[in-house]
C-alpha atoms as a PDB file:
ATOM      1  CA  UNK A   1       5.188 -70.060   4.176  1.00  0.00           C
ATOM      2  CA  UNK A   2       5.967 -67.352   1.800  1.00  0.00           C
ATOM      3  CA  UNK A   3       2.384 -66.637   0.850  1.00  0.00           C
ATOM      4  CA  UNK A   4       1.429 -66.837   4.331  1.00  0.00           C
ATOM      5  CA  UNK A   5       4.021 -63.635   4.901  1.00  0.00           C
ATOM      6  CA  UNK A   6       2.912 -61.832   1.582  1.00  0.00           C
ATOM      7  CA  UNK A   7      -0.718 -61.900   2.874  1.00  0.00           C
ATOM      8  CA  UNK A   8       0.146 -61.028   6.241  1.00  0.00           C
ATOM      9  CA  UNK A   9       2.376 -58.381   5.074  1.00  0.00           C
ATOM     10  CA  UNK A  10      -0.243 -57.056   2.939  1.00  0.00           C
ATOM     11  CA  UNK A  11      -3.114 -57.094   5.564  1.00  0.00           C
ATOM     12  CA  UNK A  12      -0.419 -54.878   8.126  1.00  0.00           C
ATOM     13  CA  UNK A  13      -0.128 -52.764   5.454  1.00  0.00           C
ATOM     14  CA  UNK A  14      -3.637 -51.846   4.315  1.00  0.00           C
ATOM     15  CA  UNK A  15      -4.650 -50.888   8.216  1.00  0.00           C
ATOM     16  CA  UNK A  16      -1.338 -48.169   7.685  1.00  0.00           C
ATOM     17  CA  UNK A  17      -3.277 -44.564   8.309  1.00  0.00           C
ATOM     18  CA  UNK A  18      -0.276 -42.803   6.188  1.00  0.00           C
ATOM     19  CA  UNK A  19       2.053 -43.521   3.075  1.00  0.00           C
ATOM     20  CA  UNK A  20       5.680 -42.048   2.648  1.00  0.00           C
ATOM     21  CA  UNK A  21       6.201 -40.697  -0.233  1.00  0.00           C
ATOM     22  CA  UNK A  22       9.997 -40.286  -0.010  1.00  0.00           C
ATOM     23  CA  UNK A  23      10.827 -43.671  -1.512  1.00  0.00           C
ATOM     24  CA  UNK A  24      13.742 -46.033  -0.039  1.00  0.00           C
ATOM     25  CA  UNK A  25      15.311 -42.961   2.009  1.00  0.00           C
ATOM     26  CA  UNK A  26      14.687 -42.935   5.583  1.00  0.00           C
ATOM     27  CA  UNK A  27      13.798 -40.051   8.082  1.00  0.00           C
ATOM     28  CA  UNK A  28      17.200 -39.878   9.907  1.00  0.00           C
ATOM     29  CA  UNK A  29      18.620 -39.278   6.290  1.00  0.00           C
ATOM     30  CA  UNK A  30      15.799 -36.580   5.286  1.00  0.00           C
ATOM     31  CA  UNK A  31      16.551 -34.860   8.533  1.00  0.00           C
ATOM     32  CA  UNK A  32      19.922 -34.714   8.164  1.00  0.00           C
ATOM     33  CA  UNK A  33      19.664 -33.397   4.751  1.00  0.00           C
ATOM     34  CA  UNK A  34      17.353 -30.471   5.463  1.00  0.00           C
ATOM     35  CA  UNK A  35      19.095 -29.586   8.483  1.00  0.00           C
ATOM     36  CA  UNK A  36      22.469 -28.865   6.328  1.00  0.00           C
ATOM     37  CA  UNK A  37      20.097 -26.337   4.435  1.00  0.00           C
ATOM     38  CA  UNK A  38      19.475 -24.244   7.152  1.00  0.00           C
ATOM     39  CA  UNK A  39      22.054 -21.524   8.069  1.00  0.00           C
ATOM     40  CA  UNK A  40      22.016 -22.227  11.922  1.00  0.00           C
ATOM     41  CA  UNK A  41      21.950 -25.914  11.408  1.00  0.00           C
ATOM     42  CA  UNK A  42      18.578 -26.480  13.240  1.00  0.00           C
ATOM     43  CA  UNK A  43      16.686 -29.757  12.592  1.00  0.00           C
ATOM     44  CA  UNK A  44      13.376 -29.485  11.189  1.00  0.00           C
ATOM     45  CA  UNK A  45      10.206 -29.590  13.039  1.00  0.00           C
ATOM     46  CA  UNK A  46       8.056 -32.970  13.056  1.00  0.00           C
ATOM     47  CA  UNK A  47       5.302 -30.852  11.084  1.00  0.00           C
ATOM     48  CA  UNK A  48       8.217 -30.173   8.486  1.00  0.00           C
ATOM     49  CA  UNK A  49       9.169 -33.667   8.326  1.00  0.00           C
ATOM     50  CA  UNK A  50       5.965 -34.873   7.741  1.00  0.00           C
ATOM     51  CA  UNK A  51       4.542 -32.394   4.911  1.00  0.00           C
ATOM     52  CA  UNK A  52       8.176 -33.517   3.604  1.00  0.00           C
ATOM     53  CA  UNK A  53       7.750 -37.444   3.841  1.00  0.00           C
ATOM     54  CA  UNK A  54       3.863 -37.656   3.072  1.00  0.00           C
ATOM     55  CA  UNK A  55       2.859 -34.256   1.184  1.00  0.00           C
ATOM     56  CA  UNK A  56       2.173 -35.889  -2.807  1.00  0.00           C
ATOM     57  CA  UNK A  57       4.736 -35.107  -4.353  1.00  0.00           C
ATOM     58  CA  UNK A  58       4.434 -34.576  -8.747  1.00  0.00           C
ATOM     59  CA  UNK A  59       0.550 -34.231  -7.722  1.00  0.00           C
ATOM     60  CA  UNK A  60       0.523 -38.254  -7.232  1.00  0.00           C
ATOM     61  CA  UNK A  61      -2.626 -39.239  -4.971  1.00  0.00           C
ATOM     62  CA  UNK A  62      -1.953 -40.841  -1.590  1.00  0.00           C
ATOM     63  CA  UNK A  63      -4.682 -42.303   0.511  1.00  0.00           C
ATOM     64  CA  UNK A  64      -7.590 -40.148   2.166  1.00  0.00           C
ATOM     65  CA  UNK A  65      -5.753 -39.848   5.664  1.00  0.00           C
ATOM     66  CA  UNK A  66      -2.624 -38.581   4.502  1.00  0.00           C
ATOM     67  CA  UNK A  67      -3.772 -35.987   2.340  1.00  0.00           C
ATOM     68  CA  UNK A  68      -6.214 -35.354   4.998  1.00  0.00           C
ATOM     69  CA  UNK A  69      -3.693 -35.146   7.635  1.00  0.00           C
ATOM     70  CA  UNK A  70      -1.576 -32.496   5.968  1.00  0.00           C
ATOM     71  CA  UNK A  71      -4.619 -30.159   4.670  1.00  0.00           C
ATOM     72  CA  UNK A  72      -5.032 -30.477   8.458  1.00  0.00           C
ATOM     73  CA  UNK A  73      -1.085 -29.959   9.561  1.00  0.00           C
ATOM     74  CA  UNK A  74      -1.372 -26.653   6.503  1.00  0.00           C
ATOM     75  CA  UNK A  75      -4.161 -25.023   8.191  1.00  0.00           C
ATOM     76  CA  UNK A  76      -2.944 -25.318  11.591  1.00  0.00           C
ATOM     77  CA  UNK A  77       0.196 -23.556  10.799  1.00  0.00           C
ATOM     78  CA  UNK A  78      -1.619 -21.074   8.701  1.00  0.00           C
ATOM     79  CA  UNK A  79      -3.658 -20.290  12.289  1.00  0.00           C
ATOM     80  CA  UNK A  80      -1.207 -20.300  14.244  1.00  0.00           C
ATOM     81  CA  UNK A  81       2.092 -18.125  12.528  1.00  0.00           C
ATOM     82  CA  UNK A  82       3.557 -17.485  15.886  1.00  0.00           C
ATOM     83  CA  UNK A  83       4.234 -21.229  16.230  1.00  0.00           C
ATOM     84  CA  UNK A  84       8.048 -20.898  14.908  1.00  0.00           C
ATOM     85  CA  UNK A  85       9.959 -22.961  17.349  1.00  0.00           C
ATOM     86  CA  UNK A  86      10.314 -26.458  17.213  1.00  0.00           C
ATOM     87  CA  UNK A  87       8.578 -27.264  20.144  1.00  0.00           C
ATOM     88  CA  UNK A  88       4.973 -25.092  19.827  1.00  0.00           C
ATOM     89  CA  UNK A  89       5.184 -26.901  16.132  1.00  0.00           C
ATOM     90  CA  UNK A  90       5.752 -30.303  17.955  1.00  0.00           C
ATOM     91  CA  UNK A  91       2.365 -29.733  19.991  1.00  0.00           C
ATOM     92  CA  UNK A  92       0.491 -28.510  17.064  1.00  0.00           C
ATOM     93  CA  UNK A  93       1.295 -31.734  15.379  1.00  0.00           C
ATOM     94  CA  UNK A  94       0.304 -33.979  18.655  1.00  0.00           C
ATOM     95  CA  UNK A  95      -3.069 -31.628  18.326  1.00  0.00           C
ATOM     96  CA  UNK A  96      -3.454 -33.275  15.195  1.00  0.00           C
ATOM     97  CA  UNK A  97      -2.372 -36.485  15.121  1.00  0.00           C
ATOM     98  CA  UNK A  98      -3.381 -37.417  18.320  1.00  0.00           C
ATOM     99  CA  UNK A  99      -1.935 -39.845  21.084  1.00  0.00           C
ATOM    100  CA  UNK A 100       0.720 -41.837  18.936  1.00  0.00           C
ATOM    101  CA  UNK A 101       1.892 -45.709  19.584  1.00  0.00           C
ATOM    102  CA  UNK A 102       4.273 -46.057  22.989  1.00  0.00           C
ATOM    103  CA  UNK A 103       7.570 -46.184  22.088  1.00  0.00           C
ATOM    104  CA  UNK A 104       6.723 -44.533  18.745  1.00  0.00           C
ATOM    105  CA  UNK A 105       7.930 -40.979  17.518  1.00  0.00           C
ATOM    106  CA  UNK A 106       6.878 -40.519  14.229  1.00  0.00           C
ATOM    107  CA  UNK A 107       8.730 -38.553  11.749  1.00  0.00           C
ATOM    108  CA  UNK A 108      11.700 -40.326  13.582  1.00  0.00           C
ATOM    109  CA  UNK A 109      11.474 -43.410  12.115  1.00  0.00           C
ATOM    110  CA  UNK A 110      12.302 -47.041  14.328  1.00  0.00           C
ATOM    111  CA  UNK A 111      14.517 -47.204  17.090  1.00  0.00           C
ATOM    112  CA  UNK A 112      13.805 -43.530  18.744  1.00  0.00           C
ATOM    113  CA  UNK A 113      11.635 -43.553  21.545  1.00  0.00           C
ATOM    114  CA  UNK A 114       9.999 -40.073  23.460  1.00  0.00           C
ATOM    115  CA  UNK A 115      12.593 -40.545  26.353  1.00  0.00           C
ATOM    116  CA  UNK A 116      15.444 -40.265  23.855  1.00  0.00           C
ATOM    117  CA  UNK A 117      14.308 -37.042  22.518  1.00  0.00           C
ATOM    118  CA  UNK A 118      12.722 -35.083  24.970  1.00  0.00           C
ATOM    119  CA  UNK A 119      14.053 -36.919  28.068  1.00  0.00           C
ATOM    120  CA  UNK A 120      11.407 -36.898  31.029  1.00  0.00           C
ATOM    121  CA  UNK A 121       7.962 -34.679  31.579  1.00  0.00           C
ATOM    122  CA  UNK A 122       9.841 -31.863  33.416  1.00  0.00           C
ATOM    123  CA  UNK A 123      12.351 -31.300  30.861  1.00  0.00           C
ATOM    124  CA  UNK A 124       9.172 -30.914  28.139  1.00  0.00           C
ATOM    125  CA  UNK A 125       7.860 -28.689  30.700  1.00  0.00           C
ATOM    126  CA  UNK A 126      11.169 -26.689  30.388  1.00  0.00           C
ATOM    127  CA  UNK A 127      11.529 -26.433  26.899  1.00  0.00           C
ATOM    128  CA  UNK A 128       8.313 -25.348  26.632  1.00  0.00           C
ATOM    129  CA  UNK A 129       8.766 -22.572  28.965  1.00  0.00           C
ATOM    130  CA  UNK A 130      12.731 -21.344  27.360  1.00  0.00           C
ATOM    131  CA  UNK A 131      10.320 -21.110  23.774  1.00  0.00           C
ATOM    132  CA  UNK A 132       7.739 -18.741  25.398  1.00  0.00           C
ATOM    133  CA  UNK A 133      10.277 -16.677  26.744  1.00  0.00           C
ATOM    134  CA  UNK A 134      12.339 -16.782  23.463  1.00  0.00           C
ATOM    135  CA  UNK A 135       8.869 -16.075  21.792  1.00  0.00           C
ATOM    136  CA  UNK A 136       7.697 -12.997  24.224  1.00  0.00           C
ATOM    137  CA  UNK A 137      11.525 -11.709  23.508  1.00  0.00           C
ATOM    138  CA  UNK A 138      11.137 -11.662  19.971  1.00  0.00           C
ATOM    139  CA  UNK A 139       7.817  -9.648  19.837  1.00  0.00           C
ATOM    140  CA  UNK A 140       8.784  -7.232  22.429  1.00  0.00           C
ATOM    141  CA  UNK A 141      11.725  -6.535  20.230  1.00  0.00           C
ATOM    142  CA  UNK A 142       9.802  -6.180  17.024  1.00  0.00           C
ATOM    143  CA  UNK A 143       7.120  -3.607  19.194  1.00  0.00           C
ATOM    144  CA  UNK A 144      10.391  -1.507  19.555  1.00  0.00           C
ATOM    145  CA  UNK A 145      11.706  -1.496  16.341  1.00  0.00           C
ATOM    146  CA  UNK A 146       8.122  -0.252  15.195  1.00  0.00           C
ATOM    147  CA  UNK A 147       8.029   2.295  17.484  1.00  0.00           C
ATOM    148  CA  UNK A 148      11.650   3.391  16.357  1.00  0.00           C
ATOM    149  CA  UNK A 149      10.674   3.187  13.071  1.00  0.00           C
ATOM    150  CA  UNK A 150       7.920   5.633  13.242  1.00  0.00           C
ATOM    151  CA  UNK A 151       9.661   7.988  15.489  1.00  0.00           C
ATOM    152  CA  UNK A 152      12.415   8.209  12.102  1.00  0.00           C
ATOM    153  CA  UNK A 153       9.075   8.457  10.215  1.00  0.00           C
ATOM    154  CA  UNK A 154       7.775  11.540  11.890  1.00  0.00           C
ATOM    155  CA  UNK A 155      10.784  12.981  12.571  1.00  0.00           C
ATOM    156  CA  UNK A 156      11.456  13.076   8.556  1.00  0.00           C
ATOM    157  CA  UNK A 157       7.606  14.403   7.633  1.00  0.00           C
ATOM    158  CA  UNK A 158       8.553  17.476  10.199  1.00  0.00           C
ATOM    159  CA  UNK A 159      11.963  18.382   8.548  1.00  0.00           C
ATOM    160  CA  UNK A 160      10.380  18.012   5.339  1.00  0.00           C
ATOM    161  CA  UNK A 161       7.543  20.121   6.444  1.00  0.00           C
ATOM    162  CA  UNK A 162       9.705  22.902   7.707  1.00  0.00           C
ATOM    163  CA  UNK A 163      12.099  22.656   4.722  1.00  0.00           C
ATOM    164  CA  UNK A 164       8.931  23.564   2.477  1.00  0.00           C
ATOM    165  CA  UNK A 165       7.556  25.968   4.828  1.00  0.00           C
ATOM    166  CA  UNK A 166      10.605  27.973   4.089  1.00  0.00           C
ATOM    167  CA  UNK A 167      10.825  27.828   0.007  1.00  0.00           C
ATOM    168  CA  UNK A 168       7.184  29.149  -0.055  1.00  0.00           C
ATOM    169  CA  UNK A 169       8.312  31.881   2.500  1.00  0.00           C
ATOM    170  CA  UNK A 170      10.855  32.884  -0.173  1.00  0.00           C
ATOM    171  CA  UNK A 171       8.897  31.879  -3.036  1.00  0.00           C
ATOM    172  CA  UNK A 172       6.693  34.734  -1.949  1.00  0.00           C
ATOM    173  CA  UNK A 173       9.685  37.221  -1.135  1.00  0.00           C
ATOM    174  CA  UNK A 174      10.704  36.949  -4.746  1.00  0.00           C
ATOM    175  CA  UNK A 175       6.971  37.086  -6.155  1.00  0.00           C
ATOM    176  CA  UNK A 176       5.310  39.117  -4.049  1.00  0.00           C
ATOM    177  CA  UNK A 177       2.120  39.301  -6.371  1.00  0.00           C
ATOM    178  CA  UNK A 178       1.638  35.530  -6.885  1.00  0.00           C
ATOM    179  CA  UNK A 179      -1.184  34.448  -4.714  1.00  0.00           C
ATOM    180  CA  UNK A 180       0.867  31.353  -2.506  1.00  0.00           C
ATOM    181  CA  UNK A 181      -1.612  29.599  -0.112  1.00  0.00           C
ATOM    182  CA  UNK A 182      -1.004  29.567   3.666  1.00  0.00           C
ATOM    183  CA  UNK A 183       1.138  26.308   4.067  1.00  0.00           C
ATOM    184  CA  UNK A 184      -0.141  25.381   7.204  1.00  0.00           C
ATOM    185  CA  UNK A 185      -3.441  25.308   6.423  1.00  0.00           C
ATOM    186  CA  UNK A 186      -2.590  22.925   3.226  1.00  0.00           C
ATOM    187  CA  UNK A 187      -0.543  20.527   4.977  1.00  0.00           C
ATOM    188  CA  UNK A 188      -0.153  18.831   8.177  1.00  0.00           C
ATOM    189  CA  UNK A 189       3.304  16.904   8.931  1.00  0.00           C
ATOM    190  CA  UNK A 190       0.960  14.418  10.363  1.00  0.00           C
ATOM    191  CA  UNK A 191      -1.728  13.909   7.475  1.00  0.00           C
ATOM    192  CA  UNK A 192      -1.740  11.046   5.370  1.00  0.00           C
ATOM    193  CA  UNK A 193      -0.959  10.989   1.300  1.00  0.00           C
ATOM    194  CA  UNK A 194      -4.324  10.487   0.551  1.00  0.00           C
ATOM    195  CA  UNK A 195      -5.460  13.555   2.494  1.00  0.00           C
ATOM    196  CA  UNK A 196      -2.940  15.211   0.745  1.00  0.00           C
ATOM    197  CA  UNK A 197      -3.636  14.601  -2.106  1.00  0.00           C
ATOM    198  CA  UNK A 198      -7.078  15.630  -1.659  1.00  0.00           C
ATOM    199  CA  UNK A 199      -6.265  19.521  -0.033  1.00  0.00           C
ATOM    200  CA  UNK A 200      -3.997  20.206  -2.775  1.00  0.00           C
ATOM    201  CA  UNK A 201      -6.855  19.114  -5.452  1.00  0.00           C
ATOM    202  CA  UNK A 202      -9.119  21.312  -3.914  1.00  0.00           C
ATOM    203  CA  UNK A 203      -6.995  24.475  -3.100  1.00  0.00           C
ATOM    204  CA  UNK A 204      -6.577  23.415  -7.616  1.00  0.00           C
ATOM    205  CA  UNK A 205     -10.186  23.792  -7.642  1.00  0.00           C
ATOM    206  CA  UNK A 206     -10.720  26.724  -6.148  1.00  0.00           C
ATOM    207  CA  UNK A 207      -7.895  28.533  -8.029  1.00  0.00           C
ATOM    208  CA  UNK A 208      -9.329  27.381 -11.148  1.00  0.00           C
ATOM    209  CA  UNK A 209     -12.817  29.041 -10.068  1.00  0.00           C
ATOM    210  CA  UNK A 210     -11.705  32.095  -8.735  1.00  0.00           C
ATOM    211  CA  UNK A 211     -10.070  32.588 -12.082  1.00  0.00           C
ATOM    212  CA  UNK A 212     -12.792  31.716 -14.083  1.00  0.00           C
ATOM    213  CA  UNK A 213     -14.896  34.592 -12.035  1.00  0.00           C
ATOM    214  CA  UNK A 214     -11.875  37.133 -12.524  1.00  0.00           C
ATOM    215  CA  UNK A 215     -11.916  36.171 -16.588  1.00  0.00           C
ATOM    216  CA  UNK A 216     -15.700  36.447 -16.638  1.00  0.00           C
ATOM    217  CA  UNK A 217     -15.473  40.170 -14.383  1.00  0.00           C
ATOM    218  CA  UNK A 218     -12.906  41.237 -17.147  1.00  0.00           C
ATOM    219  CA  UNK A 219     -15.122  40.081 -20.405  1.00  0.00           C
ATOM    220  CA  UNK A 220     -18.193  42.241 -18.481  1.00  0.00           C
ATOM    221  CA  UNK A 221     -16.149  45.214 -18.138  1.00  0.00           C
ATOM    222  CA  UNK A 222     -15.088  45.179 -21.684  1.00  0.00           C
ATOM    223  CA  UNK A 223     -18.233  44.313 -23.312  1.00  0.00           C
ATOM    224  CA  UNK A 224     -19.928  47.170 -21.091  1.00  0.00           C
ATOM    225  CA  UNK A 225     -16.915  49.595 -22.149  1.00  0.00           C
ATOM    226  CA  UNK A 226     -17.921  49.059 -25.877  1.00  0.00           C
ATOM    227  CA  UNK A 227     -21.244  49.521 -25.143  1.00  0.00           C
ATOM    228  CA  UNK A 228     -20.690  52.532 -24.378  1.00  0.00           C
ATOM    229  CA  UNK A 229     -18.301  53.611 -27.276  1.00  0.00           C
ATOM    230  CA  UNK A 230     -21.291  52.171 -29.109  1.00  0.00           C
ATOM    231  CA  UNK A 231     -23.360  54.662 -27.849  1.00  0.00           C
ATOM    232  CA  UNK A 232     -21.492  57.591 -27.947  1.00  0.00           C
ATOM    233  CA  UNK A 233     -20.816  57.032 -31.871  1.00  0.00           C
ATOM    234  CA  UNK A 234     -24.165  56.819 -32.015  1.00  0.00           C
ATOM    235  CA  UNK A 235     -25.246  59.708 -30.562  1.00  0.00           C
ATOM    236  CA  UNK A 236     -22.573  61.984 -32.635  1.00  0.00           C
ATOM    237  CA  UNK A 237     -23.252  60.036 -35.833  1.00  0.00           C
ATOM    238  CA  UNK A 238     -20.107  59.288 -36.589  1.00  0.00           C
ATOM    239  CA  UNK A 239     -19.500  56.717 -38.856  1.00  0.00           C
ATOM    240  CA  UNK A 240     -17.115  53.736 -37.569  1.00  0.00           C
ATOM    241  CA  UNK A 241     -13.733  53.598 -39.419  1.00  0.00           C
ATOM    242  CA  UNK A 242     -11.053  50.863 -38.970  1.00  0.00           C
ATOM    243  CA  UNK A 243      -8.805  53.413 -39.206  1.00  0.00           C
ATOM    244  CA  UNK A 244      -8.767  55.679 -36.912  1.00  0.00           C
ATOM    245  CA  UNK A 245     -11.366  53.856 -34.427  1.00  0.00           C
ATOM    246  CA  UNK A 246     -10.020  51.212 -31.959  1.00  0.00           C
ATOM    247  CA  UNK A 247     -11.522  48.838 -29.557  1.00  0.00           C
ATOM    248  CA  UNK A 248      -8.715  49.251 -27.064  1.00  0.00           C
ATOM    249  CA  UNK A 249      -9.752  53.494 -27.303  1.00  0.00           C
ATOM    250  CA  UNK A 250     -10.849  55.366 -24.244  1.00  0.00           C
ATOM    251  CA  UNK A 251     -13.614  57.644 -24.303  1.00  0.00           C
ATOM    252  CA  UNK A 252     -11.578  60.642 -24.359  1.00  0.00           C
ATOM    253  CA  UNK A 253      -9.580  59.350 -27.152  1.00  0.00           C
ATOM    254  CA  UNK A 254     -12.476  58.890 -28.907  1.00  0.00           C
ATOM    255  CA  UNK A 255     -14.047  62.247 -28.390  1.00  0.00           C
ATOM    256  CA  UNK A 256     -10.543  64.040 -29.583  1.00  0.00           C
ATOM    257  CA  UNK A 257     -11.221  61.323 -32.962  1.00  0.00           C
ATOM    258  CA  UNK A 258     -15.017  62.827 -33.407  1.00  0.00           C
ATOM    259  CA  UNK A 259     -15.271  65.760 -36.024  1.00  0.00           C
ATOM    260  CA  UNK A 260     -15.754  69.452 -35.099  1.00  0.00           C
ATOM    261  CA  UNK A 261     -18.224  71.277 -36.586  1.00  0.00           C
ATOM    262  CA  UNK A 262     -17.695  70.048 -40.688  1.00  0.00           C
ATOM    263  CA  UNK A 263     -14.266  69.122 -40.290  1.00  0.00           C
ATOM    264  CA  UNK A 264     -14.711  65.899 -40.515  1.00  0.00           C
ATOM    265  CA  UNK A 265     -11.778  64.324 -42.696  1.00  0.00           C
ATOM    266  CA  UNK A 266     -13.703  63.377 -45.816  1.00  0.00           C
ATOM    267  CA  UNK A 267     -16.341  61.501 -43.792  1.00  0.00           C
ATOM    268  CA  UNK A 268     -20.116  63.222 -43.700  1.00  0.00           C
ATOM    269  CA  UNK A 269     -22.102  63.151 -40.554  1.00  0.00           C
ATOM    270  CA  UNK A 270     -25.410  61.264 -40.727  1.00  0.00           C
ATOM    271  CA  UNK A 271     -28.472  63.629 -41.082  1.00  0.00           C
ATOM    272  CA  UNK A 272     -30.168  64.237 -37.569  1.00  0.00           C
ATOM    273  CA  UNK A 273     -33.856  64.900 -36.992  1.00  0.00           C
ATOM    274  CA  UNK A 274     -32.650  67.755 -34.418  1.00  0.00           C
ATOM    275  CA  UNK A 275     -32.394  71.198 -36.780  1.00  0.00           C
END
C-alpha cells in the first residue's frame, strides 16, 4: 500500500510544470513576510511571488519550465515598466502563464480560490479601471513636474546670463583697451554646454591668430627698420660700434651719431670710390 502511494506520489509529481524553491515555508507566510518590508504595507504582486518562490536561488538548476517561465515573467516586466500596480502585474502574469486550474490561484497556495480574492467579474473590471486612473494620475503629474523643472532651468540660465552680461560691461569700463568679445554673440541663455564649449574655443582660436598676425606685422616692421639703418651705415661708411650704435635707434638718432667731416671720434671712414 505504501509503495503503491510512493509511486503514485512520484508519477503526480513528475507531470508538476514548476518547482518551489522556498523549501518547507508556504506562500501565505512569504507574503506576509515581504509585505512587512514594504513601507505602505502592500502585498506583493503574483509576478513577485513567483520570481520569489521559483527564481533558483544560490544558482541551483530547476526544471526547463520554471526557469523558462521566469526568463519569460523578467522580460515581460522589462517591456512593460508602467505595469506598477498589482493588478496590470496580475494580467501580465495570466499573459504568461495562461488559463490556470478552477479553483486554483497560484502564488496563493491551497485553500484560496479567484472569488475570494478578486470577488466577481465586475469588481475585476473595477479594479482595473481605479489602476488606470491611478496610473494616468501619476504621469500627468510627473509631465508637470518636468515642465516645472525646466521653467526653474531656464529661468536660472537667463539670470546667469544677465549677471555675466554685466561683469563684461564693467570688465570693459575698467579696461577699456582689452579687446572683450560681444557677449551676445558668444552665448545664448538657451544653447547647450556643448555648443558652448565650442564658441568659446573658437572665439580662443581666433584670438590666438589674430595675434600671431599682429606678432608677425611687428617682426616685419622691425626687420625692415634695420634694413634700413643697414643701409644708411652703409652709404656713410661708418663703421658699426656696440657702443654708441643701437638697434632700438631711430634714424635721426643715428644721423646725429654719424661723423662730420673728420671728426669722427677715433674711428676712420672707409675709403669711397667718389673723389
Amino acid at each position: 500500500m505504501v509503495k503503491e502511494r510512493s509511486e503514485k506520489n512520484k508519477i503526480s509529481r513528475a507531470q508538476y510544470t514548476f518547482v518551489h524553491t522556498t523549501g518547507s515555508k508556504t506562500c501565505a507566510e512569504i507574503r506576509e513576510e515581504e509585505r512587512m518590508k514594504n513601507v505602505d504595507a502592500k502585498e506583493p504582486s503574483r509576478v513577485e511571488m513567483f520570481l520569489l518562490t521559483h527564481k533558483p536561488k544560490d544558482g541551483n538548476k530547476t526544471k526547463d519550465g520554471t526557469s523558462r517561465t521566469v526568463s519569460e515573467l523578467e522580460e515581460a516586466i522589462t517591456l512593460h515598466p508602467e505595469a506598477e500596480e498589482s493588478t496590470t502585474q496580475d494580467d501580465l502574469f495570466s499573459q504568461v502563464l495562461g488559463k490556470e486550474r478552477p479553483g486554483f490561484v497560484c502564488t496563493y497556495g491551497k485553500g484560496v480560490a479567484p472569488t475570494d480574492l478578486w470577488g466577481t467579474k465586475s469588481t475585476i473590471e473595477i479594479q482595473k479601471i481605479i489602476d488606470e486612473v491611478k496610473r494616468n494620475a501619476r504621469v500627468e503629474i510627473q509631465e508637470e513636474m518636468q515642465v516645472k523643472l525646466q521653467e526653474q532651468v531656464e529661468a536660472i540660465k537667463t539670470e546667469m546670463f544677465t549677471g555675466f552680461k554685466t561683469f563684461l560691461a564693467q570688465l570693459q569700463t575698467c579696461f577699456p583697451t582689452v579687446a572683450i568679445p560681444e557677449f551676445s554673440s558668444m552665448w545664448n541663455p538657451n544653447i547647450n554646454e556643448r555648443d558652448m564649449k565650442d564658441k568659446i574655443k573658437s572665439h580662443r582660436k581666433k584670438k590666438r591668430k589674430e595675434e600671431k598676425a599682429q606678432k608677425k606685422l611687428v617682426e616685419s616692421k622691425s626687420k625692415e627698420s634695420k634694413a634700413k639703418k643697414a643701409k644708411v651705415l652703409k652709404d656713410l661708411n661708418v663703421p658699426e660700434h656696440p657702443l654708441t650704435m643701437s638697434p632700438n635707434m631711430t634714424l635721426n638718432e643715428l644721423k646725429a651719431k654719424t661723423p662730420q667731416k673728420g671728426n669722427f671720434n677715433g674711428y676712420k671712414l672707409k675709403k669711397s670710390g667718389k673723389k
